[in-house]
Protein backbone atom coordinates (compact mmCIF):
# COMPACT_ATOMS: atom_id res chain seq x y z
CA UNK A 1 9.71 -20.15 8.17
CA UNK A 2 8.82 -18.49 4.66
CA UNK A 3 11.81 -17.07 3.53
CA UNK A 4 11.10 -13.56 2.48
CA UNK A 5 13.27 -11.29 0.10
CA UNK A 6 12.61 -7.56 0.77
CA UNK A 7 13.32 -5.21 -1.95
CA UNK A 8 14.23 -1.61 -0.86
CA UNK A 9 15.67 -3.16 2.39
CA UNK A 10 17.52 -0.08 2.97
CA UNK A 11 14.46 2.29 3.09
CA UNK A 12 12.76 3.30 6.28
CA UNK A 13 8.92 0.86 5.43
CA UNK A 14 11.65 -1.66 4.91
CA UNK A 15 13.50 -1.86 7.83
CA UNK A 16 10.32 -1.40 10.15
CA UNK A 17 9.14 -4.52 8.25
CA UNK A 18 12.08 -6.02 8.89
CA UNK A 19 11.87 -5.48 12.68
CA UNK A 20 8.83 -6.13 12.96
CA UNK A 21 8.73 -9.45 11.33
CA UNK A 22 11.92 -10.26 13.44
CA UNK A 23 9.39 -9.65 16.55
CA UNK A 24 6.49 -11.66 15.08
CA UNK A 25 7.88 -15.39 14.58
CA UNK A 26 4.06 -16.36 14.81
CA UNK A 27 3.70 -15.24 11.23
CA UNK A 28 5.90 -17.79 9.71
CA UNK A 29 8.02 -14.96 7.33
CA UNK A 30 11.92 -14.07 7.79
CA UNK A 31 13.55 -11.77 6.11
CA UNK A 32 16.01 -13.90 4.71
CA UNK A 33 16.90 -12.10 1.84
CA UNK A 34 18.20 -7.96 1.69
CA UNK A 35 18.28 -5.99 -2.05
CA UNK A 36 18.83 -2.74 -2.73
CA UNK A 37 18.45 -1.63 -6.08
CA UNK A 38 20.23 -3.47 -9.24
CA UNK A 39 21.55 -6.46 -6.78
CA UNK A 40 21.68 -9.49 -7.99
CA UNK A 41 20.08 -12.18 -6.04
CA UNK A 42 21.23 -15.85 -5.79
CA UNK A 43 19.98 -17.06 -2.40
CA UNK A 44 16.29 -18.67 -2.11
CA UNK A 45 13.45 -17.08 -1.44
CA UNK A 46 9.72 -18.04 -0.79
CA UNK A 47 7.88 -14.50 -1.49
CA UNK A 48 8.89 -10.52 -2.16
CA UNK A 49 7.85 -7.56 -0.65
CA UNK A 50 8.76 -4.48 -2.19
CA UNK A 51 8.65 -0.66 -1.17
CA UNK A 52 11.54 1.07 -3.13
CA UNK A 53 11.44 3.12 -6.33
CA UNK A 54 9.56 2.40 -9.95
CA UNK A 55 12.52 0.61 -11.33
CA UNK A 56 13.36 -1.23 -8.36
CA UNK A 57 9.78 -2.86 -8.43
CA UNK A 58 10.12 -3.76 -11.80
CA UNK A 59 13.22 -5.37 -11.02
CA UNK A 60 11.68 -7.39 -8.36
CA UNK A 61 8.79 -8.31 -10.22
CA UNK A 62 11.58 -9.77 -12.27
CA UNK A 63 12.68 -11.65 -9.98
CA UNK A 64 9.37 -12.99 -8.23
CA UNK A 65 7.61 -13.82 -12.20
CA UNK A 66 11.18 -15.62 -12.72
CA UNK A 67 10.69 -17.88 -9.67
CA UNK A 68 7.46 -17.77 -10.03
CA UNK A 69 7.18 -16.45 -5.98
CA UNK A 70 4.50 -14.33 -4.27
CA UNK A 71 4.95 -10.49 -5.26
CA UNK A 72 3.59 -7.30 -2.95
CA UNK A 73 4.57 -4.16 -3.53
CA UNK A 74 3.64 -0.78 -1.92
CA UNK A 75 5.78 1.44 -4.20
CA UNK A 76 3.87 4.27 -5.95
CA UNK A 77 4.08 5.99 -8.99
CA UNK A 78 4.41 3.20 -11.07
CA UNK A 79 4.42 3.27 -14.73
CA UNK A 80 1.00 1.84 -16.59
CA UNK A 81 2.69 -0.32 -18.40
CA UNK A 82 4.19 -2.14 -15.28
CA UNK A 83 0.97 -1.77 -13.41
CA UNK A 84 -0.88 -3.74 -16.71
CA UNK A 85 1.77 -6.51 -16.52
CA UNK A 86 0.82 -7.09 -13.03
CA UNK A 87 -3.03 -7.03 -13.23
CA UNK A 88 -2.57 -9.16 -16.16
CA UNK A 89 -0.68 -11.73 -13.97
CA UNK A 90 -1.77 -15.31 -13.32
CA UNK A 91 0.75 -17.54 -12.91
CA UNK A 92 1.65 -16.25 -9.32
CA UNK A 93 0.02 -14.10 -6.93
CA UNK A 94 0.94 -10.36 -7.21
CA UNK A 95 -0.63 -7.87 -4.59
CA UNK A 96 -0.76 -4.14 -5.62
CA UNK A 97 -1.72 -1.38 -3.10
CA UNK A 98 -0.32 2.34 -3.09
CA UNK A 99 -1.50 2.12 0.35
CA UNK A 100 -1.27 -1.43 2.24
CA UNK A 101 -3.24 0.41 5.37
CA UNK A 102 -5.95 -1.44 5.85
CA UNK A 103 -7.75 1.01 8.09
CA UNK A 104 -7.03 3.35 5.03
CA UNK A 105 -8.54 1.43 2.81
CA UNK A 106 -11.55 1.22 5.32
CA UNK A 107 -11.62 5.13 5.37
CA UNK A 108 -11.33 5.20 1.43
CA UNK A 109 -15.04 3.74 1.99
CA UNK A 110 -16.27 5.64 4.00
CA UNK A 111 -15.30 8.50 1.58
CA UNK A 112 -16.82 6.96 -1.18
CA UNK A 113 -20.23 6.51 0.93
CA UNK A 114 -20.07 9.90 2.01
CA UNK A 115 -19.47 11.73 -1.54
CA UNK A 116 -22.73 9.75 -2.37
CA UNK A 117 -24.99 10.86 0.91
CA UNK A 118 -23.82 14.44 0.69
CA UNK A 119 -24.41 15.36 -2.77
CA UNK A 120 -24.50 19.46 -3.94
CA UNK A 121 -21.71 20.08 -1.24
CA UNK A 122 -18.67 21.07 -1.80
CA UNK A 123 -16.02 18.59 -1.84
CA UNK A 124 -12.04 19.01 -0.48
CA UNK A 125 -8.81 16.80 0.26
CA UNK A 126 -5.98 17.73 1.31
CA UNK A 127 -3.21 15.85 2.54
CA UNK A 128 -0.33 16.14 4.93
CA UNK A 129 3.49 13.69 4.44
CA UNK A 130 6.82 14.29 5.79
CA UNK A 131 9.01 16.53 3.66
CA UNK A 132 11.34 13.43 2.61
CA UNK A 133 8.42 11.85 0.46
CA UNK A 134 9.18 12.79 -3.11
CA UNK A 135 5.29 11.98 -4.76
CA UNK A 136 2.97 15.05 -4.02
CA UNK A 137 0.30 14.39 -4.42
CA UNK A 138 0.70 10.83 -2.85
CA UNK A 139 -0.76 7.58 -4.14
CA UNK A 140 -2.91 7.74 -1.27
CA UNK A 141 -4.42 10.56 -1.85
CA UNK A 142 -5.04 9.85 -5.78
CA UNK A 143 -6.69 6.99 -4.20
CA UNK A 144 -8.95 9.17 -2.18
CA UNK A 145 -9.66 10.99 -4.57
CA UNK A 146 -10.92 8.84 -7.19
CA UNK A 147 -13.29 7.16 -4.51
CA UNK A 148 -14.76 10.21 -3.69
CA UNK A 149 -14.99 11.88 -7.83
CA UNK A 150 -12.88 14.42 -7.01
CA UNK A 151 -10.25 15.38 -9.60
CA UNK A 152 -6.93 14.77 -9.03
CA UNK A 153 -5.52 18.08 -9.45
CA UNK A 154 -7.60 19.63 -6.48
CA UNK A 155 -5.54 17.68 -4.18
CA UNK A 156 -3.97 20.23 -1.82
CA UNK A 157 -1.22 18.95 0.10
CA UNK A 158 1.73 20.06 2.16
CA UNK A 159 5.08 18.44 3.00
CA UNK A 160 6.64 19.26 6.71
CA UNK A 161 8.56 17.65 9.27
CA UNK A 162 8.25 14.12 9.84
CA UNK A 163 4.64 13.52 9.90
CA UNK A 164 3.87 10.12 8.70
CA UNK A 165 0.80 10.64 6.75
CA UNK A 166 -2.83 12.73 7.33
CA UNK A 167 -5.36 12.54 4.76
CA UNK A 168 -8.35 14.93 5.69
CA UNK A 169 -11.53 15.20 3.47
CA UNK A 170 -14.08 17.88 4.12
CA UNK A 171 -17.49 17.87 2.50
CA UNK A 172 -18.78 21.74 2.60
CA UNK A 173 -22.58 22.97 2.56
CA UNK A 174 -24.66 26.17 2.75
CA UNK A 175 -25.32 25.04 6.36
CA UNK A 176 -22.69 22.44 7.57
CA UNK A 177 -19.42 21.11 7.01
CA UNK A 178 -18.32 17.56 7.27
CA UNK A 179 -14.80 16.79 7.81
CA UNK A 180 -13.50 13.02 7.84
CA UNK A 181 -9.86 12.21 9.02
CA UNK A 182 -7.12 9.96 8.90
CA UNK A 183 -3.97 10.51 10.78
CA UNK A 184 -0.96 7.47 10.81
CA UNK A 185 1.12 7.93 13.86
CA UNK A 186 3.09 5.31 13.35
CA UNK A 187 5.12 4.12 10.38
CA UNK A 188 4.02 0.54 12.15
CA UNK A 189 0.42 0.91 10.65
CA UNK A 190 2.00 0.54 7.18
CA UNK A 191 4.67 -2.34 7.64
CA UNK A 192 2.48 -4.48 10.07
CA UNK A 193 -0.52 -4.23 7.44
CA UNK A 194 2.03 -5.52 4.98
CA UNK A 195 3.37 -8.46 6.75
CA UNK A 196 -0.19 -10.03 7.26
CA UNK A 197 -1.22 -9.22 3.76
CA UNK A 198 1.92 -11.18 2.73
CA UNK A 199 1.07 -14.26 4.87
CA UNK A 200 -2.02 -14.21 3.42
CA UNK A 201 -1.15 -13.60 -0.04
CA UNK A 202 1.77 -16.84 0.06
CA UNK A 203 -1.41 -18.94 0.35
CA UNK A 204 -3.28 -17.51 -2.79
CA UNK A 205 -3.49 -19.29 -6.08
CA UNK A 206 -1.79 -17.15 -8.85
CA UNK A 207 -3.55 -13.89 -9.83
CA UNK A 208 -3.93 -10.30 -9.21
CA UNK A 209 -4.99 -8.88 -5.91
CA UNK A 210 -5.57 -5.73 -4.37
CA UNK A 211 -6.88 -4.24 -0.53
CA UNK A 212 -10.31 -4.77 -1.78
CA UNK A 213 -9.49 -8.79 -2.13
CA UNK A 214 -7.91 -8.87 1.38
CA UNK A 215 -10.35 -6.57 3.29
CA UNK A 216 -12.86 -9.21 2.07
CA UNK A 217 -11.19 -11.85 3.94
CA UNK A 218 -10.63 -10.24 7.05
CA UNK A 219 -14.52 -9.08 7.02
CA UNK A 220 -15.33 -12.82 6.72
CA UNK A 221 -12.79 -13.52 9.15
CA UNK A 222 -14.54 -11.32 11.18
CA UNK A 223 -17.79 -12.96 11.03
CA UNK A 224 -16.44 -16.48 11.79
């Protein structure tokens, strides 16, 4: 078993990662090792997985460049510099999503397809969290956003209840409106995503990767 240090461990995508891989001994991953921000670490560990705050990335980064271990992190809002030192990476593999969904990443295609068929209309997004996230607008919906050339400051958004995450795009004309949805209903989608993009990733050479690398494999997977 791949002994797995999660960083954040406390948080709530932690500990349904946690659980989860506890269910799943197929994938090979345990999660041997718990931080919480500022903790040192002594114990071995084969890979990271990370969804905490800016400075607690950094600080596992740390750790993973140090022992030179597989590094994914989900944690948003991360500074440019940090992100740079990452994509600049190639002496171990480092995954970076804001979103490790990858039926979200799927729908961030299909958003970038449509902004290119429906040209002249009108274009929204506007997203719904759970009033405990502290990033409005989320990474996610930057994400979105960028895919589809809208700007980033006509994100609407609203923050209510527990709703784990709804990203809605609507694509307005004289005549018609088109209006493309995603809707997580589970925290699951996020923290199962993440433990088979971290098998995958322990068996990468060194380097930078991101949804677009792993969607690719799956797709090919697909057509096997």
């Amino acid at each position: 078993m791949k002994k797995i240090l999660i960083n954040g461990a406390n948080g709530k995508m932690s500990q349904a990662i946690i659980r989860l891989m506890k269910e799943q001994p197929e994938l090979d991953l345990e999660p041997a090792v718990l931080r919480s921000k500022g903790q040192t670490i002594t114990e071995p560990f084969d890979a990271v997985i990370d969804f905490s705050t800016p400075q607690g990335a950094q600080e596992a980064f740390a750790l993973a460049k140090h022992h030179k271990k597989p590094f994914l992190t989900g944690t948003t809002n991360l500074p440019d510099l940090f992100l740079f030192q990452m994509q600049e990476n190639t002496k171990f593999p480092v995954f970076y999503s804001p979103n490790v969904s990858l039926s979200v990443y799927f729908f961030s295609q299909l958003l970038n397809r449509a902004s290119q068929m429906y040209k002249g209309y009108e274009m929204a997004l506007h997203e719904i969290h759970h009033v405990h996230k502290k990033d409005a607008p989320s990474g996610t919906a930057k994400r979105l956003a960028d895919v589809m050339g809208l700007p980033q400051e006509q994100i609407t958004y609203e923050r209510t209840g527990e709703v784990v995450g709804t990203h809605q795009a609507a694509f307005t004309g004289e005549m018609d409106k088109i209006v493309l949805t995603h809707q997580a209903t589970n925290r699951d989608l996020f923290a199962q995503s993440a433990l088979h993009i971290t098998a995958w990733l322990i068996k990468q050479p060194g380097g930078f990767y991101a949804m677009k690398d792993y969607a690719n494999f799956i797709l090919k997977e697909n057509k096997k």
